[in-house]
Protein backbone atom coordinates (compact mmCIF):
# COMPACT_ATOMS: atom_id res chain seq x y z
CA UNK A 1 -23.55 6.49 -15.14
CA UNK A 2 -25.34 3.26 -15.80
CA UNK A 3 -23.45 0.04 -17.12
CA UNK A 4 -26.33 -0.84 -19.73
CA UNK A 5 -25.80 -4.17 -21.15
CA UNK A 6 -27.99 -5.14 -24.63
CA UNK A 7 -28.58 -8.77 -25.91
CA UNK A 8 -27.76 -9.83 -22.52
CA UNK A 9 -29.42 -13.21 -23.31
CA UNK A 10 -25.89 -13.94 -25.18
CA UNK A 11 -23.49 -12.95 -22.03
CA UNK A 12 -20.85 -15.51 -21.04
CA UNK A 13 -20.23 -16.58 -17.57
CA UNK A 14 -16.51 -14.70 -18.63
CA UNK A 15 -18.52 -11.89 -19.68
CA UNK A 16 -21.24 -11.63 -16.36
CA UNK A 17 -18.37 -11.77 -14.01
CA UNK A 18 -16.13 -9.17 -15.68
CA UNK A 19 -19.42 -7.07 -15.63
CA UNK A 20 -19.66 -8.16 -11.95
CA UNK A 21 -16.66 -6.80 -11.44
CA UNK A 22 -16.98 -3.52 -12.89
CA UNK A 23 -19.87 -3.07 -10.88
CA UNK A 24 -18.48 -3.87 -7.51
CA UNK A 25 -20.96 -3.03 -4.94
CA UNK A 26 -22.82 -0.72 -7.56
CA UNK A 27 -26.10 -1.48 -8.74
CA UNK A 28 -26.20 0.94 -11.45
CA UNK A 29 -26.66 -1.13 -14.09
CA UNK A 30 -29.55 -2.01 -17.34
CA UNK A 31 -30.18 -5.31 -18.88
CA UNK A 32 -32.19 -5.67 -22.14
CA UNK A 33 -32.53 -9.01 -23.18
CA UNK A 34 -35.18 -11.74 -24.79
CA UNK A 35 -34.10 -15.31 -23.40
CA UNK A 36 -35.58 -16.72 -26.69
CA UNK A 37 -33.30 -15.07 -28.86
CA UNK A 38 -30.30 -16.94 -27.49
CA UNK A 39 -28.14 -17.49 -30.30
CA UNK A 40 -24.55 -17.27 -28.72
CA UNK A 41 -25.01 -20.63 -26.99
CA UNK A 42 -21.87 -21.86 -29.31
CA UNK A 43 -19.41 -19.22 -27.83
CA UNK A 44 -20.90 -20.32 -24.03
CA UNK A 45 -23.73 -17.86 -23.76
CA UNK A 46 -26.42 -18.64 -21.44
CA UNK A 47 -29.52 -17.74 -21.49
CA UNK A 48 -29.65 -18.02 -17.60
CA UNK A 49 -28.01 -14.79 -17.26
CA UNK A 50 -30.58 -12.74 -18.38
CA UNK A 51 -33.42 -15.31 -16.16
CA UNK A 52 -31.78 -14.85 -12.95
CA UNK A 53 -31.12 -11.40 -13.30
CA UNK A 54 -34.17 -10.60 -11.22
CA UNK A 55 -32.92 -12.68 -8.50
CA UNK A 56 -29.40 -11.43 -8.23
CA UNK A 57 -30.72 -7.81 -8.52
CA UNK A 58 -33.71 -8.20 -6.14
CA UNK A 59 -34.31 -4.26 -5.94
CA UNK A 60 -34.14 -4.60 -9.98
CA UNK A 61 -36.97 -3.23 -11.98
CA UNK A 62 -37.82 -5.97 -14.81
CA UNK A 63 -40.15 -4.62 -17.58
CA UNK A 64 -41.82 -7.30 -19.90
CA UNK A 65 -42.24 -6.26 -23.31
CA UNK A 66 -45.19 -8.58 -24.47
CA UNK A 67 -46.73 -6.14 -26.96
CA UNK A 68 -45.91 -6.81 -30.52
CA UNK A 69 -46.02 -4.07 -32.79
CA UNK A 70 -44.49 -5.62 -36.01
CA UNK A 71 -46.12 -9.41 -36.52
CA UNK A 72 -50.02 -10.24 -37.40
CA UNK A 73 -52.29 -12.51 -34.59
CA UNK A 74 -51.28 -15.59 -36.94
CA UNK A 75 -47.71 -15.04 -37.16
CA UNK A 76 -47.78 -14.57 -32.76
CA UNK A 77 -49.83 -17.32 -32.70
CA UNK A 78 -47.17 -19.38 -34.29
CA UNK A 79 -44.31 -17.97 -32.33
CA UNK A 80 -46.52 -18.62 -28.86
CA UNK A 81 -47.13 -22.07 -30.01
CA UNK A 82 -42.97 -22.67 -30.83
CA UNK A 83 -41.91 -21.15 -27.84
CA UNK A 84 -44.18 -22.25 -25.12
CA UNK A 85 -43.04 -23.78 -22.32
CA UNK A 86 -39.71 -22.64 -22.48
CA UNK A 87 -37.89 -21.05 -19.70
CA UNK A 88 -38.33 -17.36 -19.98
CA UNK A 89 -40.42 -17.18 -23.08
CA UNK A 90 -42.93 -14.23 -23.32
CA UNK A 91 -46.20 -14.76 -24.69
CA UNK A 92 -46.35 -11.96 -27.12
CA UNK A 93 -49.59 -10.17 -27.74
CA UNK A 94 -50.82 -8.54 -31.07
CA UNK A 95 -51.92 -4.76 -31.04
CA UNK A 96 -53.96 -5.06 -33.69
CA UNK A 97 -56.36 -7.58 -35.35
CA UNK A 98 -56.08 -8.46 -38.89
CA UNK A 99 -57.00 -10.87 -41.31
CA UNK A 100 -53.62 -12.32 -42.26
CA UNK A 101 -54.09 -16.11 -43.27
CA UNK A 102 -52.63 -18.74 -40.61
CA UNK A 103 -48.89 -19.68 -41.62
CA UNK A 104 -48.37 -23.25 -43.03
């Protein structure tokens, strides 16, 4: 019943408004996304999509996933550093400590 839409970081405008259209007046619809994972940008993918979402969908539910399961403190410490300051970029958060030497 839902329209569930994954990598939505790397939707066209094309893309949104056919998905606007599908929609109509519905707002039965799921977004997963990570705004710093754009990699589309070449085919006219926008990031922007995904930011705004919360604004066109203002009875929308967002969930941040900020827990990092997979990558050392180091390694997130990196990726923090890299990414900060940039529209939409989580600050991801280790789950467990370990003594994994800094990356060079």
């Amino acid at each position: 019943r839902h329209f569930t839409v994954d990598e939505y970081q790397d939707v066209s405008a094309l893309q949104n408004r056919l998905l606007e259209l599908w929609l109509g007046d519905r707002r039965d619809i799921c977004v997963v996304g990570d705004a710093s994972q754009t990699i589309y940008s070449f085919t006219g993918a926008e990031a922007r999509h995904l930011l705004e979402f919360g604004t066109r969908y203002p009875d929308a539910t967002v969930v941040r996933l900020e827990h990092n399961y997979r990558s050392a403190p180091p390694i997130l410490d990196a990726a923090n550093a890299l990414m900060r300051d940039r529209a939409g970029a989580l600050r991801l958060r280790p789950t467990r400590e370990s003594d994994t030497p800094r990356p060079v």
